[in-house]
Protein backbone atom coordinates (compact mmCIF):
# COMPACT_ATOMS: atom_id res chain seq x y z
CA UNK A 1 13.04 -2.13 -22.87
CA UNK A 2 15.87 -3.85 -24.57
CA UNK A 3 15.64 -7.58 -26.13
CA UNK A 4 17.74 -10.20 -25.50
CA UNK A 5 19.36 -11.71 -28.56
CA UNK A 6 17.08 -14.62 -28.69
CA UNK A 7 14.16 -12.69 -28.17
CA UNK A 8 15.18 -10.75 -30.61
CA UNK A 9 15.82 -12.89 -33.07
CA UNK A 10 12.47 -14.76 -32.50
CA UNK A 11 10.60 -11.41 -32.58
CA UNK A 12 11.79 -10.85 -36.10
CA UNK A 13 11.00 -14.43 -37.54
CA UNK A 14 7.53 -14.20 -36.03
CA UNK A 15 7.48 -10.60 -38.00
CA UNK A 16 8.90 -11.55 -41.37
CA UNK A 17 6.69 -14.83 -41.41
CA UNK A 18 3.79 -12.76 -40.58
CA UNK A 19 4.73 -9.77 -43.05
CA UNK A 20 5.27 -12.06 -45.98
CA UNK A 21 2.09 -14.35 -45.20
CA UNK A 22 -0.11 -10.91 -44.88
CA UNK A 23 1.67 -9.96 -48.37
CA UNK A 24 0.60 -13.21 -50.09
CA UNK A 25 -2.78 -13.73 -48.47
CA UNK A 26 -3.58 -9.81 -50.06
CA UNK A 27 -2.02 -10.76 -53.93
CA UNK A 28 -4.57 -14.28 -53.43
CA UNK A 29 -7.18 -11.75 -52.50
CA UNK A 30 -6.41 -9.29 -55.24
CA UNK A 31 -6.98 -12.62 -57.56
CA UNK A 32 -9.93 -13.68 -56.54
CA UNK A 33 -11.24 -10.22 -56.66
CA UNK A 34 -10.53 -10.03 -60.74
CA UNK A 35 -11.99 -13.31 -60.88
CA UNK A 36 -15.32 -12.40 -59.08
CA UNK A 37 -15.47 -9.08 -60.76
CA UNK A 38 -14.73 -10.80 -64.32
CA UNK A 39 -16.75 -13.61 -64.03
CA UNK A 40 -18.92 -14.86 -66.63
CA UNK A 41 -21.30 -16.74 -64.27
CA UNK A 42 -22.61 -16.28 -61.43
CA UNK A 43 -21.68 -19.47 -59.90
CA UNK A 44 -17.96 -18.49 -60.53
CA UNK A 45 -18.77 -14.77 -59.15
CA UNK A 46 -20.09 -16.19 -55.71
CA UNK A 47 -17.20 -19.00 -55.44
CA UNK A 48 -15.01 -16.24 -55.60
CA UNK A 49 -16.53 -13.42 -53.22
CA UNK A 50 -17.25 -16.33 -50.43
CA UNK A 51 -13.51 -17.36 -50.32
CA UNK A 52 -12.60 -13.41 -50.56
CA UNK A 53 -15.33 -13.57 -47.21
CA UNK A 54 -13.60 -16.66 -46.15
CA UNK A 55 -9.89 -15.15 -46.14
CA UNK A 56 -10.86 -11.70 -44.59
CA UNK A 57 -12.90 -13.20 -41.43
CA UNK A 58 -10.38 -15.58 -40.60
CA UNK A 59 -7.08 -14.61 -41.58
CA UNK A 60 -6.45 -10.98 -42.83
CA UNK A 61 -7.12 -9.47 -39.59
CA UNK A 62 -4.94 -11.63 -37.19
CA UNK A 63 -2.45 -11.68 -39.49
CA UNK A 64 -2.34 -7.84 -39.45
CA UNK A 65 -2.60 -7.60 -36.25
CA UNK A 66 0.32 -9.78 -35.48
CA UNK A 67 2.50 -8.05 -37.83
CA UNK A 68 1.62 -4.45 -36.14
CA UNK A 69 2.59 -6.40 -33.04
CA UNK A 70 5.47 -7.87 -33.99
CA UNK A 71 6.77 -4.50 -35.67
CA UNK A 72 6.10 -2.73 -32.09
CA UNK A 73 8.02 -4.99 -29.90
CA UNK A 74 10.92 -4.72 -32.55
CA UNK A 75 11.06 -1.67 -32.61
CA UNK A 76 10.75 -0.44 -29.12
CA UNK A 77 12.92 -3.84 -28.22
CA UNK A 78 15.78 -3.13 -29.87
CA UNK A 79 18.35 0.32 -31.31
CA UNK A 80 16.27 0.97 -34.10
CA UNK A 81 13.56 2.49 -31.48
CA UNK A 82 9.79 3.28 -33.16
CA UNK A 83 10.42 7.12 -33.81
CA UNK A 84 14.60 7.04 -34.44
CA UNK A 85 14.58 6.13 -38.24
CA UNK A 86 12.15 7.42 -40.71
CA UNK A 87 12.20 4.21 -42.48
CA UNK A 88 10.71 3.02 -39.04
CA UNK A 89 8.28 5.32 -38.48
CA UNK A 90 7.03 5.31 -42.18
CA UNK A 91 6.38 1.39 -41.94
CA UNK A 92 4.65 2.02 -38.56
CA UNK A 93 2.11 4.20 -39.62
CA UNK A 94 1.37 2.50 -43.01
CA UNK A 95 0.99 -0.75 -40.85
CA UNK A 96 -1.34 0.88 -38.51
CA UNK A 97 -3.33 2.01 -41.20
CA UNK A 98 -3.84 -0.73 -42.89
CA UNK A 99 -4.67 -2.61 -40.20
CA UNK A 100 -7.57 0.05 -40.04
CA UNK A 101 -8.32 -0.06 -43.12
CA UNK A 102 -8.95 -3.83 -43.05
CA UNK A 103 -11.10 -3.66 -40.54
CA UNK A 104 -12.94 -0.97 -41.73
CA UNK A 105 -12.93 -0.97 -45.19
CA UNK A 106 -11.72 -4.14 -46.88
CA UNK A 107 -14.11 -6.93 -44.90
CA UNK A 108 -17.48 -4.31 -45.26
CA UNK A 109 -17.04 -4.06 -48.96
CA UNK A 110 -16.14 -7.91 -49.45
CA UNK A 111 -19.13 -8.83 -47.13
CA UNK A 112 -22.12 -6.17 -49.41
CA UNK A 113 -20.31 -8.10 -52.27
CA UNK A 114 -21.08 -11.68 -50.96
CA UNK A 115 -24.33 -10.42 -49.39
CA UNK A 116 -25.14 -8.55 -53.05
CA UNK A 117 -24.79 -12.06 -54.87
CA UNK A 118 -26.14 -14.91 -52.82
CA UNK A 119 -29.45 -12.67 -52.97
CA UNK A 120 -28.74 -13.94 -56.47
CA UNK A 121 -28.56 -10.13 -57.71
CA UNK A 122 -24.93 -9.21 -59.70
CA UNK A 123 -21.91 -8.25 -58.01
CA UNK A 124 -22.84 -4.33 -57.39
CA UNK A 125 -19.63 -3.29 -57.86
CA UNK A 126 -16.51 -4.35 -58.58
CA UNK A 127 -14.70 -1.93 -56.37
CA UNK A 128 -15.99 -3.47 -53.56
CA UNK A 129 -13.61 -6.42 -53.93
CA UNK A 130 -10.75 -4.49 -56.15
CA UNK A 131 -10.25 -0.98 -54.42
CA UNK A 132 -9.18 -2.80 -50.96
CA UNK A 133 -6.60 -5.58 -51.69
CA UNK A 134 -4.80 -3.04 -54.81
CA UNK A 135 -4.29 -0.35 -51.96
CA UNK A 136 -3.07 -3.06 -49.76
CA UNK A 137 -0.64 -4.71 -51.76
CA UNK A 138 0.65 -1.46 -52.98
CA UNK A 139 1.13 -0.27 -49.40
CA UNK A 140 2.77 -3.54 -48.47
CA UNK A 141 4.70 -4.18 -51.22
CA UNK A 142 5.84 -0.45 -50.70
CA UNK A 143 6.50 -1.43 -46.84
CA UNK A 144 9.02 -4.88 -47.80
CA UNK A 145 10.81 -2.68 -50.02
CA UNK A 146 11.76 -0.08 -46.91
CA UNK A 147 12.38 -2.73 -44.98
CA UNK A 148 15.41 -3.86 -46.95
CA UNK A 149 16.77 -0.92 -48.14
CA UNK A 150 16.29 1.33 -45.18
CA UNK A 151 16.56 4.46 -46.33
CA UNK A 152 16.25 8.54 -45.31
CA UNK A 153 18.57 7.63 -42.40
CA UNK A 154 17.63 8.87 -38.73
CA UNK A 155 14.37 11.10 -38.07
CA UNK A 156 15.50 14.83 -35.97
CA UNK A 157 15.10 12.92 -32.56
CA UNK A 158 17.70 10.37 -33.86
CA UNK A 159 19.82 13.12 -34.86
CA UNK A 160 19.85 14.80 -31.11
CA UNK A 161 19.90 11.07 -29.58
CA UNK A 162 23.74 10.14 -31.94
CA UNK A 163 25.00 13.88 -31.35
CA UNK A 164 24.66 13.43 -27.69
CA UNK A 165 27.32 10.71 -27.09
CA UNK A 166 29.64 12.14 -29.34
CA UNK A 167 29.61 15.30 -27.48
CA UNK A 168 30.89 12.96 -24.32
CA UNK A 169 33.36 12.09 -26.21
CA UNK A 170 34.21 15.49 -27.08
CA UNK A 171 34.56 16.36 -23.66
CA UNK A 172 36.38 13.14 -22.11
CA UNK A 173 40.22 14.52 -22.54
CA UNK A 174 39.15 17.54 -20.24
CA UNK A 175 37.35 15.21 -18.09
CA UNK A 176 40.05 12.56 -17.82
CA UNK A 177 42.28 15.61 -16.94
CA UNK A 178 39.51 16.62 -14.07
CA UNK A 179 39.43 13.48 -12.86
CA UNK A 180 43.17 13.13 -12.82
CA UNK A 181 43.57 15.77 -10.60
CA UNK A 182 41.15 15.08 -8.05
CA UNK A 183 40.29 11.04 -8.61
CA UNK A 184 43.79 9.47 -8.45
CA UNK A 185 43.49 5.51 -8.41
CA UNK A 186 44.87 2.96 -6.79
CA UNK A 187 48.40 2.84 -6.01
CA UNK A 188 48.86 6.40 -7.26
CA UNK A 189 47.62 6.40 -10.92
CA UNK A 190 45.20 8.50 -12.26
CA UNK A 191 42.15 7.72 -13.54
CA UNK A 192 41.98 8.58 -17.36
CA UNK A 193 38.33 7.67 -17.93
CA UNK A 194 38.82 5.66 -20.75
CA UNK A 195 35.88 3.58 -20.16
CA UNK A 196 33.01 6.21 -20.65
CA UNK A 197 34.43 7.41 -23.65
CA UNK A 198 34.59 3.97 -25.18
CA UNK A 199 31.04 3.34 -23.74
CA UNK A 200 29.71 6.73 -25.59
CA UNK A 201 31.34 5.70 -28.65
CA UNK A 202 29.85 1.99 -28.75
CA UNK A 203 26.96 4.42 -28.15
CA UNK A 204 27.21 6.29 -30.90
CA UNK A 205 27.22 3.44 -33.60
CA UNK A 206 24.60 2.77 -36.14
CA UNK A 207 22.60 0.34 -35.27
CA UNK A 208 22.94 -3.22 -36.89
CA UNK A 209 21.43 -3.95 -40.18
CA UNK A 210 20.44 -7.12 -38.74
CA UNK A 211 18.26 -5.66 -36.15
């Protein structure tokens, strides 16, 4: 499955919109979790856990969700390819897992921590509403930084996947002399097969760093 350029480029604002909302909407959780755990009231503790409640039932999970989509269409849409760069396949799996980890760990601690107070007891504890959104940002902040710089270059399948079109072009000149010999074309003239090497060689170049 190959993109068209303006699917393409559509993919990628929907993923880069979605990427740097998930980003911010973790950094306002990771602030309203230092507020609730450092509260001085208890008024101040509960404002803070209910909007924490408020952001990860609404928001945190689509938004993940769209960004792991996003990614995936990307990657399988276009050269990069999902398991052809380790950049790639590093961002994949950390996405992936923090989706998981949203779903399974971030919203159950933030809703004990809002159940834990409006029963009008103290916040139980504070790594209920800390541990989540510092692993997340880390991860994600860790995850925008790959994306730009891409680094580690291709994964051992990429390897095998450039080395095979260069071998074609290793091999034209005694093809083009094959098919000289027993492909003449029109009018006479041989065939060189000029055209598959230039194919394998558009082939073999790095993908885009626009992709």
């Amino acid at each position: 499955m190959k993109l068209s350029r303006p699917a393409r480029r559509a993919s990628l604002v929907v993923h880069v919109l979605a990427s740097a909302a998930w980003l911010g909407l973790t950094l306002g959780l990771l602030a309203l979790g230092v507020a609730a755990a450092t509260g001085a009231s208890p008024a101040a503790v509960e404002a803070a856990v209910r909007c924490m409640k408020l952001f990860a039932d609404w928001l945190l999970l689509p938004l993940a969700l769209l960004t792991l989509g996003s990614g995936l269409v990307l990657a399988l849409g276009t050269p990069w390819g999902l398991a052809w760069h380790r950049w790639v396949y590093t961002k994949f799996w950390l996405t992936l897992g923090a989706t998981v980890a949203t779903f399974f760990a971030l919203r159950p601690g933030v809703d004990s921590a809002v159940a834990a107070v409006t029963a009008g007891g103290f916040l139980p504890d504070a790594g209920d509403v800390l541990f989540g959104p510092v692993v997340s940002l880390s991860a994600y902040v860790f995850m925008t930084v790959i994306s730009l710089l891409k680094p580690w270059g291709p994964t051992r399948r990429g390897r095998r996947l450039r080395e095979r079109p260069a071998v074609s072009v290793h091999r034209s000149p005694a093809r083009a002399a094959g098919d000289t010999a027993t492909h003449p074309g029109r009018g006479g003239r041989a065939t060189t097969g000029l055209g598959s090497a230039a194919t394998a060689a558009t082939l073999a170049a790095p993908p885009p760093d626009g992709s």
